[in-house]
PDB file of N, CA and C in Angstrom:
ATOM      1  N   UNK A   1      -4.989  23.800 -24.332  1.00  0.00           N
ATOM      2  CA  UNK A   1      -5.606  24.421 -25.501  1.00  0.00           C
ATOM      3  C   UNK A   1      -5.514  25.929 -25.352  1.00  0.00           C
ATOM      4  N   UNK A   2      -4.935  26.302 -26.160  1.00  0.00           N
ATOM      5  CA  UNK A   2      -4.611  28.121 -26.404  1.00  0.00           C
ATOM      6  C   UNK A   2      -5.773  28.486 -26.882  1.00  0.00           C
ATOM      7  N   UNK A   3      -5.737  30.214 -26.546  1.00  0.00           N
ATOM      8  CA  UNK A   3      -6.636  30.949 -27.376  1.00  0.00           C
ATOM      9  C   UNK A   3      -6.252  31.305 -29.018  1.00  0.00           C
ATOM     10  N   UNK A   4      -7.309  30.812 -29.478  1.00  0.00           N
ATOM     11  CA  UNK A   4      -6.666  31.503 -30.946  1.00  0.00           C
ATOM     12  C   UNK A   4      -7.187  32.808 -31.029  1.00  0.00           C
ATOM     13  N   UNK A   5      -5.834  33.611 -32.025  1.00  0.00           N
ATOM     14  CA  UNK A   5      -6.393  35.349 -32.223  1.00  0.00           C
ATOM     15  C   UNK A   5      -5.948  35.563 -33.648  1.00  0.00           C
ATOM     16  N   UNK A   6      -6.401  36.569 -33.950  1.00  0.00           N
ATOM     17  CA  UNK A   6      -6.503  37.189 -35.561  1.00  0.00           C
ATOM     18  C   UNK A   6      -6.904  38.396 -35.557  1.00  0.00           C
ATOM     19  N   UNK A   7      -6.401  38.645 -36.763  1.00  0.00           N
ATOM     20  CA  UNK A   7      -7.012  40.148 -36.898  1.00  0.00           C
ATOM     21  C   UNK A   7      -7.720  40.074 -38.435  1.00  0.00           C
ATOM     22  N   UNK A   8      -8.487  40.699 -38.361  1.00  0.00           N
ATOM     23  CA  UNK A   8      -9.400  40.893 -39.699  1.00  0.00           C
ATOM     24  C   UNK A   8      -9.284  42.277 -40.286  1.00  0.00           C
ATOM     25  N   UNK A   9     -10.013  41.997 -41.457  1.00  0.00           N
ATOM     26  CA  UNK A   9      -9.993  43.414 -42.250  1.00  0.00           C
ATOM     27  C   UNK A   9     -11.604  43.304 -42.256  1.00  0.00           C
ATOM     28  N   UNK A  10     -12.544  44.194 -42.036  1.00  0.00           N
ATOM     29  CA  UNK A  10     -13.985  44.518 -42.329  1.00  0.00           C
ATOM     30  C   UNK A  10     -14.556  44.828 -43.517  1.00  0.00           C
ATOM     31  N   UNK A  11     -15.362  44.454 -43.506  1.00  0.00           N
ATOM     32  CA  UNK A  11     -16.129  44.588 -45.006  1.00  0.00           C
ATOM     33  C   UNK A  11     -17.523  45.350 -45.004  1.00  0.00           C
ATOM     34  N   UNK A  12     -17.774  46.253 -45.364  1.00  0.00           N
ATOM     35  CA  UNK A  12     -19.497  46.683 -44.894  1.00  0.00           C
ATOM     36  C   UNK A  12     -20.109  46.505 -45.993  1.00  0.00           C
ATOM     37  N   UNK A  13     -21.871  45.902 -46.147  1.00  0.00           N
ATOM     38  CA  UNK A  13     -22.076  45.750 -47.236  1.00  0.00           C
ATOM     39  C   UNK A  13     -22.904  47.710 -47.028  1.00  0.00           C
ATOM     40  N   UNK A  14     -22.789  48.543 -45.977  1.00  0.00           N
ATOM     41  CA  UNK A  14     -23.480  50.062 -46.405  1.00  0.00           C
ATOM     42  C   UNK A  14     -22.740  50.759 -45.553  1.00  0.00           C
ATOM     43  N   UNK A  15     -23.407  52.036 -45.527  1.00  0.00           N
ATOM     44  CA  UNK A  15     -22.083  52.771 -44.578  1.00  0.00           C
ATOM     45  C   UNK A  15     -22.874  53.153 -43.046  1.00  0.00           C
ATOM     46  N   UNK A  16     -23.641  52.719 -43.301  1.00  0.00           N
ATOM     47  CA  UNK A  16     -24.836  52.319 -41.934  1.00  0.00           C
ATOM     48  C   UNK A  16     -24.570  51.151 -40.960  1.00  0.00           C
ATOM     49  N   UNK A  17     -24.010  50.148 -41.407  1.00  0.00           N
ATOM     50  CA  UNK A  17     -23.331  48.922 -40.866  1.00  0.00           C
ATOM     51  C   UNK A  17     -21.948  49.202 -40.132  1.00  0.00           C
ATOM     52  N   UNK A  18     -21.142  49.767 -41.055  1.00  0.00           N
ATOM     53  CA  UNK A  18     -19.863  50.749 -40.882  1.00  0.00           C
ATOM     54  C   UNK A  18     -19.878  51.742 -39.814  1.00  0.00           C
ATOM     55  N   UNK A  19     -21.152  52.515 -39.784  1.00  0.00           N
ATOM     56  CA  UNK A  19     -21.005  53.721 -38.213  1.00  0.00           C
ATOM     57  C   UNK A  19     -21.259  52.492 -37.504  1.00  0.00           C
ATOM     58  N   UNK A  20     -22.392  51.347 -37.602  1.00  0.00           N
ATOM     59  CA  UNK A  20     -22.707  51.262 -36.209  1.00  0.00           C
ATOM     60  C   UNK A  20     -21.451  50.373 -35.207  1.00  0.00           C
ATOM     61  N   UNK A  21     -20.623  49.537 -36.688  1.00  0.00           N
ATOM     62  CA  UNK A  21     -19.339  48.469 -35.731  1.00  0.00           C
ATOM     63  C   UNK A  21     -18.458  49.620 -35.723  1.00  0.00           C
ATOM     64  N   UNK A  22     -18.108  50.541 -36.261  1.00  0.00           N
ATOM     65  CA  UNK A  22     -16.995  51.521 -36.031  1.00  0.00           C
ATOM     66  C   UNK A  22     -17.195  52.251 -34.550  1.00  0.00           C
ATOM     67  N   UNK A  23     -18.582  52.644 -34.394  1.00  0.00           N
ATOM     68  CA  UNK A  23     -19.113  52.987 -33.430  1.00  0.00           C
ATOM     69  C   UNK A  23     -18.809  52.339 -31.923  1.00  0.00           C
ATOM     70  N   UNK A  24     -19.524  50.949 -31.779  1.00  0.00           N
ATOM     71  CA  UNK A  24     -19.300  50.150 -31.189  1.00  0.00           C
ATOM     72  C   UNK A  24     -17.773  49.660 -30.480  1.00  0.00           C
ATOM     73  N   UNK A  25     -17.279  49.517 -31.670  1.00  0.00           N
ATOM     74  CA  UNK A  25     -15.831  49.441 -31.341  1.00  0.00           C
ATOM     75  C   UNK A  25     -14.385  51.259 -30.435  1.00  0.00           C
ATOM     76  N   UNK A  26     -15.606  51.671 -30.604  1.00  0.00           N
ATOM     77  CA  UNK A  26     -15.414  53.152 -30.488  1.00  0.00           C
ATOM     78  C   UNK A  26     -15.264  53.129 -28.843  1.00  0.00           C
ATOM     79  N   UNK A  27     -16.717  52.481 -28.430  1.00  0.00           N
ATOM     80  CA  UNK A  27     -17.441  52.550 -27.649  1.00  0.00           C
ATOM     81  C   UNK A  27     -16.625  51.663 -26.141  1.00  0.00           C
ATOM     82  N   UNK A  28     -16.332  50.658 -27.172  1.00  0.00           N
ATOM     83  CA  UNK A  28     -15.312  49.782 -26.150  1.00  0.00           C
ATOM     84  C   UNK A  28     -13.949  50.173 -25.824  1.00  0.00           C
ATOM     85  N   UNK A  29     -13.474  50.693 -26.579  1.00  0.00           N
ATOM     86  CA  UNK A  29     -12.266  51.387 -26.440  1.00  0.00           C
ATOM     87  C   UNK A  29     -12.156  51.935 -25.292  1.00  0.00           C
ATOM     88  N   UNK A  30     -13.124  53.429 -25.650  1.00  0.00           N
ATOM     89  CA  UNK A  30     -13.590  54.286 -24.365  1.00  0.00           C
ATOM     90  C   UNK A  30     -14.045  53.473 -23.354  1.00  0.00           C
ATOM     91  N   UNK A  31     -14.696  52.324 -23.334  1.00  0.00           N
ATOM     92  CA  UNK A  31     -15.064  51.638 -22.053  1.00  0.00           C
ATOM     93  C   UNK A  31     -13.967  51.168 -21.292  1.00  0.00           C
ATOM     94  N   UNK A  32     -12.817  50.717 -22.287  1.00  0.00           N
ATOM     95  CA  UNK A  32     -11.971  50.150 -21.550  1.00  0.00           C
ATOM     96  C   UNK A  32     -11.091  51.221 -20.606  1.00  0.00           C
ATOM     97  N   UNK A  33     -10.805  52.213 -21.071  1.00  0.00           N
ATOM     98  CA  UNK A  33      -9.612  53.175 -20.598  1.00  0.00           C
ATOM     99  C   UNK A  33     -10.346  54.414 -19.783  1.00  0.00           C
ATOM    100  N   UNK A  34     -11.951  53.922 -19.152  1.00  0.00           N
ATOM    101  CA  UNK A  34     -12.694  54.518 -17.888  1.00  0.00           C
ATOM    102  C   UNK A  34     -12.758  53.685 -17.339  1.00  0.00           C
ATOM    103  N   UNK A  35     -12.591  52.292 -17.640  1.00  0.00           N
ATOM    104  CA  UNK A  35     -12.395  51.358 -16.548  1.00  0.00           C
ATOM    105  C   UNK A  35     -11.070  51.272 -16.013  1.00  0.00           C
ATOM    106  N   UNK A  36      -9.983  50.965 -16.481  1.00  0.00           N
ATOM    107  CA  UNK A  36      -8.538  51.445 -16.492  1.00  0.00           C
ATOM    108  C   UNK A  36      -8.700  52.133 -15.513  1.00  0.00           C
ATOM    109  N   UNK A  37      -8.849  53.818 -15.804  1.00  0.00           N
ATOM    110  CA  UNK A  37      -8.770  54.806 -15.065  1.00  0.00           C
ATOM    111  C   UNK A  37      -9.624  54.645 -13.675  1.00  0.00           C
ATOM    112  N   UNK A  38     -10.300  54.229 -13.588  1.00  0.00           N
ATOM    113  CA  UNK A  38     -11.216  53.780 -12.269  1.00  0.00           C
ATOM    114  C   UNK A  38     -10.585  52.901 -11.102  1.00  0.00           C
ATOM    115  N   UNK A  39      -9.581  51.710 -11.664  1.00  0.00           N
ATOM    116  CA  UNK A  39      -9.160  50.777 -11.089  1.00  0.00           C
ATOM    117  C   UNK A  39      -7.490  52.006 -10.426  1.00  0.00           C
ATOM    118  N   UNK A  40      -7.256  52.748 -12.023  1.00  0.00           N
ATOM    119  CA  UNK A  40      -5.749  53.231 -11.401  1.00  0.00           C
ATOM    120  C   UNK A  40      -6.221  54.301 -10.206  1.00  0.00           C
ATOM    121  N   UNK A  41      -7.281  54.915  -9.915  1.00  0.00           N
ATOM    122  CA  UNK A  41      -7.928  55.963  -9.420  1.00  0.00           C
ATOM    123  C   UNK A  41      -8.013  54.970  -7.933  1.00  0.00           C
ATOM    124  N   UNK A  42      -8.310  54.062  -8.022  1.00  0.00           N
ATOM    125  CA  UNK A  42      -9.261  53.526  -6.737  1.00  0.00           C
ATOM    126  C   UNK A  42      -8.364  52.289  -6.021  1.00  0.00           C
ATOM    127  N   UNK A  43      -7.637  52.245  -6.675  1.00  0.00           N
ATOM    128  CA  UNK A  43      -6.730  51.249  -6.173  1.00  0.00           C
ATOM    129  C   UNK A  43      -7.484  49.454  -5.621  1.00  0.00           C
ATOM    130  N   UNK A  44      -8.749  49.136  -6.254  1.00  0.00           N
ATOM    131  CA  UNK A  44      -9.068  48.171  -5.148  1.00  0.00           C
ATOM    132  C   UNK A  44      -8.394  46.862  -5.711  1.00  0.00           C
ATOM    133  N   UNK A  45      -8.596  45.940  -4.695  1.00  0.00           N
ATOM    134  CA  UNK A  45      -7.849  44.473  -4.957  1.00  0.00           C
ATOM    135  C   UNK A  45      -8.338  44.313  -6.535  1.00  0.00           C
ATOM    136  N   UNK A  46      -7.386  43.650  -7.758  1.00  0.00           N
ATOM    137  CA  UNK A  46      -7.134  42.817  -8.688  1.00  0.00           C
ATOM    138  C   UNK A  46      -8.360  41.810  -8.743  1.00  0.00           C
ATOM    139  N   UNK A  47      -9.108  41.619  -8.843  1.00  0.00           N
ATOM    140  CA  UNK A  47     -10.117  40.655  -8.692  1.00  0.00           C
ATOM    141  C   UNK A  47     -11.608  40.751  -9.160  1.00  0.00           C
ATOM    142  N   UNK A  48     -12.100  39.914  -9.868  1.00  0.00           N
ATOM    143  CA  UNK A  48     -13.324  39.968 -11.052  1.00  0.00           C
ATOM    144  C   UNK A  48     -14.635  40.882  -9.856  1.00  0.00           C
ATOM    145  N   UNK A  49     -14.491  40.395  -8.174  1.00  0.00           N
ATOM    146  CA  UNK A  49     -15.951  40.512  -8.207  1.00  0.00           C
ATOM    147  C   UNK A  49     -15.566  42.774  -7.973  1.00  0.00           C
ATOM    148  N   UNK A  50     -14.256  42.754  -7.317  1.00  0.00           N
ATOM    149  CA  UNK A  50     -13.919  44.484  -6.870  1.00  0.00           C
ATOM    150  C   UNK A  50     -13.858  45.213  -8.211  1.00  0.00           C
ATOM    151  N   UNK A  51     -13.626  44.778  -8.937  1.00  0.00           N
ATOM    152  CA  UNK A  51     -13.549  45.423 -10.165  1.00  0.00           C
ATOM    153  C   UNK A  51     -14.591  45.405 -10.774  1.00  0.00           C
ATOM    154  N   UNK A  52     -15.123  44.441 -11.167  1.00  0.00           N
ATOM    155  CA  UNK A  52     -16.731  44.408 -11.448  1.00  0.00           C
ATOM    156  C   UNK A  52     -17.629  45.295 -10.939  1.00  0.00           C
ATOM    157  N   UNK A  53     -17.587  45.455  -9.362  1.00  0.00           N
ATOM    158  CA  UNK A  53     -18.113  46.209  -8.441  1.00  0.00           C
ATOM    159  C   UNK A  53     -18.003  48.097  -8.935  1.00  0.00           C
ATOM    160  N   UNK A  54     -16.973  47.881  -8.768  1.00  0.00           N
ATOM    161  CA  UNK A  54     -16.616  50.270  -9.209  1.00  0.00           C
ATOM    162  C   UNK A  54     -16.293  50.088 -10.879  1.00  0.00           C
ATOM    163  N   UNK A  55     -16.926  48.961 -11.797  1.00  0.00           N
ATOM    164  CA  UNK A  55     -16.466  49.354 -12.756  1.00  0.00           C
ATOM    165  C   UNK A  55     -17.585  49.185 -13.756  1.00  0.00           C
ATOM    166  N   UNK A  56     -18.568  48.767 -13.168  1.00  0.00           N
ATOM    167  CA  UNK A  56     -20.140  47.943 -14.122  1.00  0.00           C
ATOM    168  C   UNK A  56     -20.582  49.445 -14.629  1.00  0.00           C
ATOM    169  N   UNK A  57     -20.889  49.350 -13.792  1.00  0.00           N
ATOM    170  CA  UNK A  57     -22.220  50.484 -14.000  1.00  0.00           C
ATOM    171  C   UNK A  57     -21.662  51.941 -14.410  1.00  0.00           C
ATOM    172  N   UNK A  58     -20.611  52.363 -14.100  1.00  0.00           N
ATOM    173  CA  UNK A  58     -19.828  53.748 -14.903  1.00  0.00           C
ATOM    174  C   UNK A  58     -19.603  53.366 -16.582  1.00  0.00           C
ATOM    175  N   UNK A  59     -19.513  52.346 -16.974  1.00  0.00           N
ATOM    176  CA  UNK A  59     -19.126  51.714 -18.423  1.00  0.00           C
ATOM    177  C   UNK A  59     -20.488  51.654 -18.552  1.00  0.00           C
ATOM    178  N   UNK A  60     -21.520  50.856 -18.006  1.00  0.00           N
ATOM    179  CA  UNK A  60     -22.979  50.779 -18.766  1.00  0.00           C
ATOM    180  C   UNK A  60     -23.555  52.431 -18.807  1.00  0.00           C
ATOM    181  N   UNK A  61     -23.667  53.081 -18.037  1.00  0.00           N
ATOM    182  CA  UNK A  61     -23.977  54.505 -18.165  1.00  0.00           C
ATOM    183  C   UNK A  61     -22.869  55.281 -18.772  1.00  0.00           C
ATOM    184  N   UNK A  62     -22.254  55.169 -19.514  1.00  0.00           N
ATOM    185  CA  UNK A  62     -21.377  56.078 -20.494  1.00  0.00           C
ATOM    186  C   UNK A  62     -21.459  55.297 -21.806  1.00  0.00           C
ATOM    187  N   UNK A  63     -22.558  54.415 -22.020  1.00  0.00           N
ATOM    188  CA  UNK A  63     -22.704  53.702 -23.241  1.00  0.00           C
ATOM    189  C   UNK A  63     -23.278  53.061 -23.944  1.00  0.00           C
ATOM    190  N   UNK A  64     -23.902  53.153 -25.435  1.00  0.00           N
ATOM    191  CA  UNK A  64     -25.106  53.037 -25.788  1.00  0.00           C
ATOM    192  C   UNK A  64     -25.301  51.662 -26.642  1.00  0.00           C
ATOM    193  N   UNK A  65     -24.028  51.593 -27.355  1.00  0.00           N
ATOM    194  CA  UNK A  65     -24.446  50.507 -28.219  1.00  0.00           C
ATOM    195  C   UNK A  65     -23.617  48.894 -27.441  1.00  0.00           C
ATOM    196  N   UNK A  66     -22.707  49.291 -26.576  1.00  0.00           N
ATOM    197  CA  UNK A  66     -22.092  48.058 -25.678  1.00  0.00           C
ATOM    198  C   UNK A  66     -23.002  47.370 -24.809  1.00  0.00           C
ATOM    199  N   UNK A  67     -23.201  46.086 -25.523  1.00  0.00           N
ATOM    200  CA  UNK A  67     -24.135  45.067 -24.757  1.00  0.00           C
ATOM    201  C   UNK A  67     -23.273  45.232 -23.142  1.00  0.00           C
ATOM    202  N   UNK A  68     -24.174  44.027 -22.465  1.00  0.00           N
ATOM    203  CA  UNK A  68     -23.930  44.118 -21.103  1.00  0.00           C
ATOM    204  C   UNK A  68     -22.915  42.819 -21.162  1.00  0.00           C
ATOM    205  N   UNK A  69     -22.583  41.823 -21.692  1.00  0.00           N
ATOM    206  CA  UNK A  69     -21.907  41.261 -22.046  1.00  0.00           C
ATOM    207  C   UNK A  69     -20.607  41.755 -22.452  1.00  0.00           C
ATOM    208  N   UNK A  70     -20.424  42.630 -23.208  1.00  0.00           N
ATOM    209  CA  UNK A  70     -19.463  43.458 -24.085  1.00  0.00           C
ATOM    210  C   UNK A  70     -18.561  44.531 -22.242  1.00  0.00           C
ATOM    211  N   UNK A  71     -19.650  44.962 -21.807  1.00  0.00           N
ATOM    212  CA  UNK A  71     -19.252  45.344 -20.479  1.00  0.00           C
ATOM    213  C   UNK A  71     -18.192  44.246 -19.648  1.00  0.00           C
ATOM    214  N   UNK A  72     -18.867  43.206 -19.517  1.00  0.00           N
ATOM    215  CA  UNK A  72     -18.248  42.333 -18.605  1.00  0.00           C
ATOM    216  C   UNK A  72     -16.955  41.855 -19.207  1.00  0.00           C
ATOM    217  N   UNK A  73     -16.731  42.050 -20.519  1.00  0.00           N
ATOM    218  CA  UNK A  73     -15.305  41.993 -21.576  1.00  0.00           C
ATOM    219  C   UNK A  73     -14.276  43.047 -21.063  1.00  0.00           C
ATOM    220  N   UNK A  74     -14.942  43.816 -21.161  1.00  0.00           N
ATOM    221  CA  UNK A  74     -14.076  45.238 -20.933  1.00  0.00           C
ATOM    222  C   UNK A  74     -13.116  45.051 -19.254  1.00  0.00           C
ATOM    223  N   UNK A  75     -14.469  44.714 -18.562  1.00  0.00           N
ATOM    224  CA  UNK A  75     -13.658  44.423 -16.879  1.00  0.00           C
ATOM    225  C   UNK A  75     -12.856  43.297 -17.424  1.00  0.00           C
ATOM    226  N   UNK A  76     -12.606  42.350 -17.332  1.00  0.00           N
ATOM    227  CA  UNK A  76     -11.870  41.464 -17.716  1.00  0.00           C
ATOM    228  C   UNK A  76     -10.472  41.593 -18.647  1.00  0.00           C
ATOM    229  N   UNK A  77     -10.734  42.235 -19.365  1.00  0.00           N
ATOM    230  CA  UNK A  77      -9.994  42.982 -20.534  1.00  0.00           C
ATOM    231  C   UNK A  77      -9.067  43.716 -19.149  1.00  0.00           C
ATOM    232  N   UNK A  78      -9.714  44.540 -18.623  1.00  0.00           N
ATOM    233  CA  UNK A  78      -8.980  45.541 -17.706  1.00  0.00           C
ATOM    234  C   UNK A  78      -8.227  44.709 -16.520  1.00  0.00           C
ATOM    235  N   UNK A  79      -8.537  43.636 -16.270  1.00  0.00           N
ATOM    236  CA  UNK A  79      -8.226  43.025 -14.742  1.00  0.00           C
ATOM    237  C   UNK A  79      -6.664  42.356 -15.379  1.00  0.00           C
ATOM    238  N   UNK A  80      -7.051  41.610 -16.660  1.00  0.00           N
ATOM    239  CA  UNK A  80      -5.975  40.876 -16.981  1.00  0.00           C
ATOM    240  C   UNK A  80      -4.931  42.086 -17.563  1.00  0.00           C
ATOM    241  N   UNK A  81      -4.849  43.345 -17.851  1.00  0.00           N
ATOM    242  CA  UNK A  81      -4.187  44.214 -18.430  1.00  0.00           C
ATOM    243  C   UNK A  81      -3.271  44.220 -17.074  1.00  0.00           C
ATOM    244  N   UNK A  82      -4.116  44.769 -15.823  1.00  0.00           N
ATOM    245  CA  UNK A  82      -3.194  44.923 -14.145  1.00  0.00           C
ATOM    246  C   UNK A  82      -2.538  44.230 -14.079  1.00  0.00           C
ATOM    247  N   UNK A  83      -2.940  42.738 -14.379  1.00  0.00           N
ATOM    248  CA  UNK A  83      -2.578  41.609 -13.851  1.00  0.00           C
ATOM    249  C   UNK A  83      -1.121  41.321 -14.283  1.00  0.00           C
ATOM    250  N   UNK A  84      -1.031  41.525 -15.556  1.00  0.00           N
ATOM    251  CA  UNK A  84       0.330  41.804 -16.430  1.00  0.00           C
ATOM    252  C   UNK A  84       1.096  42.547 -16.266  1.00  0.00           C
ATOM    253  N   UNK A  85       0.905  43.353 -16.169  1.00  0.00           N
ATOM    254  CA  UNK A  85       1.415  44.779 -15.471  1.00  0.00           C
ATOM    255  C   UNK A  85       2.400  44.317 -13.474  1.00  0.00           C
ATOM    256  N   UNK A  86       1.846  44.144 -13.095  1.00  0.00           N
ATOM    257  CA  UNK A  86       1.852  43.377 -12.035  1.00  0.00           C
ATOM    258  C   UNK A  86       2.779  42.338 -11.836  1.00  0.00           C
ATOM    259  N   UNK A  87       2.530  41.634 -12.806  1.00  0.00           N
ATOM    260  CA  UNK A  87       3.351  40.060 -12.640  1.00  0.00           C
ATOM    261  C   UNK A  87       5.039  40.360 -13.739  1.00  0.00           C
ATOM    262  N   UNK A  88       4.902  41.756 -14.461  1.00  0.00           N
ATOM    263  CA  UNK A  88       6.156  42.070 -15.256  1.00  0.00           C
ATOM    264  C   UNK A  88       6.925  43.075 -14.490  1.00  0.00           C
ATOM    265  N   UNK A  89       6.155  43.168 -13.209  1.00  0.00           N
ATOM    266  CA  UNK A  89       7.115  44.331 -12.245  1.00  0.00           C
ATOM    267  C   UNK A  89       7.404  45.739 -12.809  1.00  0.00           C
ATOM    268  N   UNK A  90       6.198  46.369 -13.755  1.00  0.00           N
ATOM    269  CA  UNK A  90       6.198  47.215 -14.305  1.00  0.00           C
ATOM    270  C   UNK A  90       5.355  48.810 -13.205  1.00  0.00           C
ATOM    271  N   UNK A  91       6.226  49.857 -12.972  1.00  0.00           N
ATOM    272  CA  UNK A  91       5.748  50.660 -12.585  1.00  0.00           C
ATOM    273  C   UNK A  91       4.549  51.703 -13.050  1.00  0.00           C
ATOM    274  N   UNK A  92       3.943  52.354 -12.921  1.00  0.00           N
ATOM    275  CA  UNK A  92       2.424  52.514 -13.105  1.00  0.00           C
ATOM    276  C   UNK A  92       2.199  54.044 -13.370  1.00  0.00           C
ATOM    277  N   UNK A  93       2.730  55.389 -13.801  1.00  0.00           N
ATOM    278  CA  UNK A  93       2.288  56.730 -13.647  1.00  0.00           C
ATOM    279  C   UNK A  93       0.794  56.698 -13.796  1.00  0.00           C
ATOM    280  N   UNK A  94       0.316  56.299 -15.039  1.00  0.00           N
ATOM    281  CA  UNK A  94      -0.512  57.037 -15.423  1.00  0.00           C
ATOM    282  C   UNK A  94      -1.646  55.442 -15.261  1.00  0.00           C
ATOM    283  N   UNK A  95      -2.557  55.457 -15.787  1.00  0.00           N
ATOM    284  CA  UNK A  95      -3.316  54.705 -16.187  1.00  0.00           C
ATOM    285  C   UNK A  95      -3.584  54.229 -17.583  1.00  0.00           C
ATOM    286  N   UNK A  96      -3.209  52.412 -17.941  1.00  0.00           N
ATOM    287  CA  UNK A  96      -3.098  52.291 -18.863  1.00  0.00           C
ATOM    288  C   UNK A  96      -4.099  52.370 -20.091  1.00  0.00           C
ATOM    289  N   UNK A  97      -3.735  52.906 -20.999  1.00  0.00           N
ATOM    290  CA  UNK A  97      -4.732  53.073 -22.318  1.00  0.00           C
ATOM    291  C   UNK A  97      -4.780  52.390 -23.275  1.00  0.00           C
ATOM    292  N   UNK A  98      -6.118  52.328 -23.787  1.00  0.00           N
ATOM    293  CA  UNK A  98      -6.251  51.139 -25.128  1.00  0.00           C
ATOM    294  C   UNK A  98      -6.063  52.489 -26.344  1.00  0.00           C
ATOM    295  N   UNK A  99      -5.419  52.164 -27.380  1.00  0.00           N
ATOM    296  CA  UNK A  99      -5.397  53.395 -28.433  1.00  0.00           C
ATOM    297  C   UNK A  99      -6.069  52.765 -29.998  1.00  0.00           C
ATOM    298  N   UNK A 100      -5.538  50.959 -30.002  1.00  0.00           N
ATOM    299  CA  UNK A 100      -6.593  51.269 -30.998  1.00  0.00           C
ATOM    300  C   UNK A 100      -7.789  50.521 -30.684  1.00  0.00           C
ATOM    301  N   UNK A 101      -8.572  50.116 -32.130  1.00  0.00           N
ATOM    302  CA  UNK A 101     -10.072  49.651 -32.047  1.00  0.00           C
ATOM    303  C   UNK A 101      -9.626  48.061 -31.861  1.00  0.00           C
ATOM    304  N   UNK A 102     -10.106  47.429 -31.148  1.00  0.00           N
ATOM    305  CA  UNK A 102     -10.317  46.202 -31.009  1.00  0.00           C
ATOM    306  C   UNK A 102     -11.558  45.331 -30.051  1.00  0.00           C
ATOM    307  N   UNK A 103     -12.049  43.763 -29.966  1.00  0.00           N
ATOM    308  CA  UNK A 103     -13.004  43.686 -29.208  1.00  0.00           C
ATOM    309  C   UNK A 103     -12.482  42.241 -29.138  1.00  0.00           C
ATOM    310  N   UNK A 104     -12.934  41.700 -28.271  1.00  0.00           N
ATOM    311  CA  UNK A 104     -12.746  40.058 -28.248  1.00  0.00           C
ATOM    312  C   UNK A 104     -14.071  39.880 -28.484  1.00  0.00           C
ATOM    313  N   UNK A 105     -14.158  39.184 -28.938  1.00  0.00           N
ATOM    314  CA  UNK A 105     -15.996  38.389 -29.191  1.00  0.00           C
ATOM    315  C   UNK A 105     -15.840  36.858 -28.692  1.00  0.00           C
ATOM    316  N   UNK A 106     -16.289  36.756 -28.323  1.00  0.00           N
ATOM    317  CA  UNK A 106     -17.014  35.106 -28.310  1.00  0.00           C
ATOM    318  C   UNK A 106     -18.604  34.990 -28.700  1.00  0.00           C
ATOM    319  N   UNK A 107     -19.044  33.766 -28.114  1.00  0.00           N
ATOM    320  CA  UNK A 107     -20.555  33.609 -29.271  1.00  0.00           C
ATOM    321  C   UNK A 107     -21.571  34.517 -28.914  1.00  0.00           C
ATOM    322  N   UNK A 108     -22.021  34.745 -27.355  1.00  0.00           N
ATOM    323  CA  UNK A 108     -22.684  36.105 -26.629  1.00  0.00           C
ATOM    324  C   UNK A 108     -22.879  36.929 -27.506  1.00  0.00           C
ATOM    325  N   UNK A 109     -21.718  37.893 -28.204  1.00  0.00           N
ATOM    326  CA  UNK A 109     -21.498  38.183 -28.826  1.00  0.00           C
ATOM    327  C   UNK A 109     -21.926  38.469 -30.732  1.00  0.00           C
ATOM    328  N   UNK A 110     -22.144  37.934 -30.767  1.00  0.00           N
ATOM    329  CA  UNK A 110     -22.583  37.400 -32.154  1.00  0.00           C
ATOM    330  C   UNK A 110     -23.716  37.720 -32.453  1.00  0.00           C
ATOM    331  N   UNK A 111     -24.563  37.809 -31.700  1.00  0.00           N
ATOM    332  CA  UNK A 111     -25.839  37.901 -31.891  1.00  0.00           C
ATOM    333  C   UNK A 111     -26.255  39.025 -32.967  1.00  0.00           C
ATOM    334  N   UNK A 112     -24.990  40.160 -32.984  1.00  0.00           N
ATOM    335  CA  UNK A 112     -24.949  41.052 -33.595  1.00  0.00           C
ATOM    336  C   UNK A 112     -24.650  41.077 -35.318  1.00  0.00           C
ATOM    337  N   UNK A 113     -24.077  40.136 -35.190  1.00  0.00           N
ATOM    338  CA  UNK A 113     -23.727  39.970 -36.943  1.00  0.00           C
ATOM    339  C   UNK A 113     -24.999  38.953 -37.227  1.00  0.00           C
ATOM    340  N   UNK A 114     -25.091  39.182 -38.732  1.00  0.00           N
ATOM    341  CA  UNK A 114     -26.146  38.884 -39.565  1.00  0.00           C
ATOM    342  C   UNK A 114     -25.102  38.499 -41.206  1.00  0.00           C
ATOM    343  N   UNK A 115     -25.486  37.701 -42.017  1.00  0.00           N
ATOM    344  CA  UNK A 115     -25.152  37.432 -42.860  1.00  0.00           C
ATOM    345  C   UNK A 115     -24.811  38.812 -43.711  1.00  0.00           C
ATOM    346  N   UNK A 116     -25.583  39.488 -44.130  1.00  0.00           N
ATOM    347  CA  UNK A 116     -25.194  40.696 -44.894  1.00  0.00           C
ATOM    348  C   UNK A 116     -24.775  42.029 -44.073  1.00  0.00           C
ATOM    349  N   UNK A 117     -24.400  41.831 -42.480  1.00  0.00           N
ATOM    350  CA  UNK A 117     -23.987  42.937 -41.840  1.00  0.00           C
ATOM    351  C   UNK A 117     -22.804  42.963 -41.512  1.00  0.00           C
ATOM    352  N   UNK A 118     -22.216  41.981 -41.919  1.00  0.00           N
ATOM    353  CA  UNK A 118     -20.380  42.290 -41.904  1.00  0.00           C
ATOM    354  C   UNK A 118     -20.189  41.058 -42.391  1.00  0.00           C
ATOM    355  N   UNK A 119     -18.437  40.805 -42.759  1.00  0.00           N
ATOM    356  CA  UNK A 119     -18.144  39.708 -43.731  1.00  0.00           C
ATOM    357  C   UNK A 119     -16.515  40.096 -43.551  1.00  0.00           C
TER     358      UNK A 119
END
């Protein structure tokens, strides 16, 4: 069983709804590509608990509206990015960057939408 993916178009029913997922999604971005940079900086083993380890708590303290859940996305997000990287025999200058807005959600997740707060 595969993951299914999609992309959506957003709908706000105000423009208050709009800062706060634009925001959010803002938020992860930047989370992801200080985690990135942490792992390319520090070199430690590929692996949920080392990465987890130098990468929790610099992402939760640089961020306001990213649940702690949304955190543990981001490491993950970042481990499997190496991991690819890695397994395509691809060489490394810089540290890789996320450029646009995106998030994986699962149900954790959710808690955040409300019937009239996105669509």
């Amino acid at each position: 069983m595969g993951e299914i993916t999609y992309n959506i178009k957003l709908q706000f029913p105000n423009s208050q709804e709009k800062d706060f997922w634009l925001n959010l999604l803002k938020e992860e971005r930047n989370s992801f590509n200080l985690a990135s940079e942490i792992v390319f900086n520090k070199h430690p083993k590929i692996s949920l608990k080392e990465v987890y380890d130098i990468c929790y708590y610099p992402i939760r303290n640089s961020t306001n509206l990213l649940p702690a859940q949304g955190a543990n996305k981001v490491i993950k997000e970042v481990i499997g990015c190496y991991r690819s990287i890695k397994s395509n025999k691809h060489n490394l200058k810089d540290a890789p960057k996320k450029e646009q807005l995106s998030i994986r959600l699962d149900k954790r997740l959710y808690s955040n939408f409300s019937k009239t707060s996105i669509k």
